[in-house]
C-alpha atoms as a PDB file:
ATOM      1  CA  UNK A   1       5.438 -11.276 -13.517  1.00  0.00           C
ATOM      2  CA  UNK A   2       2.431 -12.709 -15.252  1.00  0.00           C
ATOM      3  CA  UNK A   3      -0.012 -10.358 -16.481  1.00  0.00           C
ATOM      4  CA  UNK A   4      -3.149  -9.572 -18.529  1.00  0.00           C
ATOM      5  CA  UNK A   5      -0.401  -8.277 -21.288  1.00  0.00           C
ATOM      6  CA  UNK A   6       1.819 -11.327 -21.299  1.00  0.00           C
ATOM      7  CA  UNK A   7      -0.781 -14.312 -20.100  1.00  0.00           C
ATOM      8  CA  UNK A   8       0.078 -16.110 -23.229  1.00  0.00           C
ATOM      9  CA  UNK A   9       3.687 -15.737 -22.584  1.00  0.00           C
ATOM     10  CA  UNK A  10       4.334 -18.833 -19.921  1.00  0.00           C
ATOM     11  CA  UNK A  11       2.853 -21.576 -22.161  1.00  0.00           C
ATOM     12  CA  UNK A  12       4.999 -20.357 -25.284  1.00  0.00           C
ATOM     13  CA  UNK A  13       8.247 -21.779 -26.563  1.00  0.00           C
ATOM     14  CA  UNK A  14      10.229 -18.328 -25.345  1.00  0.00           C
ATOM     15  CA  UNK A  15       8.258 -18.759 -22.296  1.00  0.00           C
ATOM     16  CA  UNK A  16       9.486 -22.650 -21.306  1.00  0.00           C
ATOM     17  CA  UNK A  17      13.291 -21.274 -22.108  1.00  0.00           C
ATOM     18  CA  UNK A  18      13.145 -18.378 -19.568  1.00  0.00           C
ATOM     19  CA  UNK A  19      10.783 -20.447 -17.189  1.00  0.00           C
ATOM     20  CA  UNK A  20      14.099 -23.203 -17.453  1.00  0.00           C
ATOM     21  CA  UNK A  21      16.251 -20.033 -16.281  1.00  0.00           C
ATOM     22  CA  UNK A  22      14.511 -19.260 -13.180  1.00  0.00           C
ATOM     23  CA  UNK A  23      15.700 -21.308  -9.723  1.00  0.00           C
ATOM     24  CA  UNK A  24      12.630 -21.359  -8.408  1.00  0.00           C
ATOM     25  CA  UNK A  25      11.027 -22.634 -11.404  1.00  0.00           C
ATOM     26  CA  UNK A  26       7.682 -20.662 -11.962  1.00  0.00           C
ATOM     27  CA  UNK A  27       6.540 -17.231 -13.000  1.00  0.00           C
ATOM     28  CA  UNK A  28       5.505 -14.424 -10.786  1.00  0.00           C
ATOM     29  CA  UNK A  29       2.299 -13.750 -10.092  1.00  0.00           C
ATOM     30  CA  UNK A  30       0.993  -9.747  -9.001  1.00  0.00           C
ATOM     31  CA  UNK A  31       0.094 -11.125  -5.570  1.00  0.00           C
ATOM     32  CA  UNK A  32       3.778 -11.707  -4.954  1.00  0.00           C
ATOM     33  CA  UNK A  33       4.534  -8.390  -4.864  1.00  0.00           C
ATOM     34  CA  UNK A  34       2.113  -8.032  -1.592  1.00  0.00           C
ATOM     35  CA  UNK A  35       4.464  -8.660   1.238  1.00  0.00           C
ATOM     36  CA  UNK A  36       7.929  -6.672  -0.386  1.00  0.00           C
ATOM     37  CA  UNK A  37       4.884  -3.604  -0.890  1.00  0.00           C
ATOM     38  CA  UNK A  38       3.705  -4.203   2.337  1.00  0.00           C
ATOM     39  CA  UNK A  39       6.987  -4.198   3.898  1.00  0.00           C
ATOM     40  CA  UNK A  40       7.765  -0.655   1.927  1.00  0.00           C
ATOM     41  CA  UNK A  41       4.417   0.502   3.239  1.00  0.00           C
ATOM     42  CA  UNK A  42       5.462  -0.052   6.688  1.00  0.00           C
ATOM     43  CA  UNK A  43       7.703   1.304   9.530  1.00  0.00           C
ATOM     44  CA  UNK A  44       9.199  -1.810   9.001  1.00  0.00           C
ATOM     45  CA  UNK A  45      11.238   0.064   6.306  1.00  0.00           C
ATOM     46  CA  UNK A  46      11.824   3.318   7.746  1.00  0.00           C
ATOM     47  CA  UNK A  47      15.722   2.393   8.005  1.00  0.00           C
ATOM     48  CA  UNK A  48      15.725   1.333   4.641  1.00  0.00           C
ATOM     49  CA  UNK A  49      17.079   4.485   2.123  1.00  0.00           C
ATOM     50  CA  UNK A  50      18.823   3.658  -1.136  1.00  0.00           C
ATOM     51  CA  UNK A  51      17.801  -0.386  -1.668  1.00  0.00           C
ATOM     52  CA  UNK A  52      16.715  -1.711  -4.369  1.00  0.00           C
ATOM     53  CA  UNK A  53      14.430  -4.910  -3.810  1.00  0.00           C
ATOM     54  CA  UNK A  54      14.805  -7.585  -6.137  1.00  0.00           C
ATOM     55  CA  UNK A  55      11.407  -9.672  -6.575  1.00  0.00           C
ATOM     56  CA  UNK A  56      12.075 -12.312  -9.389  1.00  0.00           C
ATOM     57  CA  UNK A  57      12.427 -15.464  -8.254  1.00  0.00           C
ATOM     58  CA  UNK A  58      16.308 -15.469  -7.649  1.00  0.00           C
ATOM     59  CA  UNK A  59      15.984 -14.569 -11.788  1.00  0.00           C
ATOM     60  CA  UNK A  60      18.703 -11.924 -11.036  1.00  0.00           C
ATOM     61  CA  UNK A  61      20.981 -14.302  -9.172  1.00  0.00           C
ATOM     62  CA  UNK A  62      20.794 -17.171 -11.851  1.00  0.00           C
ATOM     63  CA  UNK A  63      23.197 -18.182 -14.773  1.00  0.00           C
ATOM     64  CA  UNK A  64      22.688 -17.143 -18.637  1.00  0.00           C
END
Protein backbone atom coordinates (compact mmCIF):
# COMPACT_ATOMS: atom_id res chain seq x y z
CA UNK A 1 0.00 0.00 0.00
CA UNK A 2 1.16 3.46 -0.90
CA UNK A 3 1.41 5.84 1.79
CA UNK A 4 2.51 9.25 3.14
CA UNK A 5 5.61 7.07 4.69
CA UNK A 6 6.61 5.25 1.54
CA UNK A 7 5.29 7.82 -1.42
CA UNK A 8 8.77 7.88 -2.71
CA UNK A 9 8.96 4.20 -2.70
CA UNK A 10 7.02 3.32 -6.25
CA UNK A 11 9.23 5.55 -8.45
CA UNK A 12 12.56 4.04 -6.87
CA UNK A 13 14.77 1.33 -8.28
CA UNK A 14 13.55 -1.24 -5.23
CA UNK A 15 10.22 0.04 -6.04
CA UNK A 16 10.15 -0.95 -10.12
CA UNK A 17 11.62 -4.61 -8.90
CA UNK A 18 8.71 -5.35 -6.48
CA UNK A 19 6.18 -3.37 -8.75
CA UNK A 20 7.64 -6.22 -11.65
CA UNK A 21 6.55 -8.91 -8.89
CA UNK A 22 3.04 -8.00 -8.54
CA UNK A 23 0.32 -9.70 -11.23
CA UNK A 24 -1.67 -7.02 -11.29
CA UNK A 25 1.02 -4.66 -11.92
CA UNK A 26 0.46 -1.51 -9.65
CA UNK A 27 0.66 -0.54 -6.02
CA UNK A 28 -2.13 -0.33 -3.57
CA UNK A 29 -3.66 2.54 -2.80
CA UNK A 30 -5.62 3.13 1.04
CA UNK A 31 -8.92 3.39 -0.84
CA UNK A 32 -8.55 -0.26 -1.78
CA UNK A 33 -8.95 -1.37 1.41
CA UNK A 34 -12.72 0.21 1.37
CA UNK A 35 -14.78 -2.63 0.10
CA UNK A 36 -12.70 -5.84 2.09
CA UNK A 37 -13.40 -3.11 5.41
CA UNK A 38 -16.69 -2.63 4.35
CA UNK A 39 -17.41 -6.15 3.85
CA UNK A 40 -15.87 -6.85 7.62
CA UNK A 41 -18.10 -4.03 8.77
CA UNK A 42 -21.07 -5.75 7.56
CA UNK A 43 -23.47 -8.70 8.24
CA UNK A 44 -22.14 -9.70 5.17
CA UNK A 45 -19.35 -11.27 7.33
CA UNK A 46 -21.08 -12.51 10.24
CA UNK A 47 -20.26 -16.25 9.01
CA UNK A 48 -16.88 -15.38 8.55
CA UNK A 49 -14.61 -16.47 11.98
CA UNK A 50 -10.95 -17.35 11.61
CA UNK A 51 -10.07 -15.80 7.80
CA UNK A 52 -7.54 -14.00 7.04
CA UNK A 53 -8.13 -11.57 3.96
CA UNK A 54 -5.41 -11.12 1.70
CA UNK A 55 -5.48 -7.51 -0.03
CA UNK A 56 -2.22 -7.24 -2.19
CA UNK A 57 -2.75 -7.49 -5.51
CA UNK A 58 -2.41 -11.39 -5.89
CA UNK A 59 1.35 -10.25 -4.27
CA UNK A 60 0.87 -13.33 -1.99
CA UNK A 61 -0.01 -15.70 -4.81
CA UNK A 62 2.95 -14.61 -7.16
CA UNK A 63 6.47 -16.18 -7.82
CA UNK A 64 9.90 -14.93 -6.09
Amino acid sequence: MVTDLNRDFPGSAAGDKLHSRIPSRRFGEMGGLDGPMLLLASDASAAMTGSALAVDGAHLVSSP
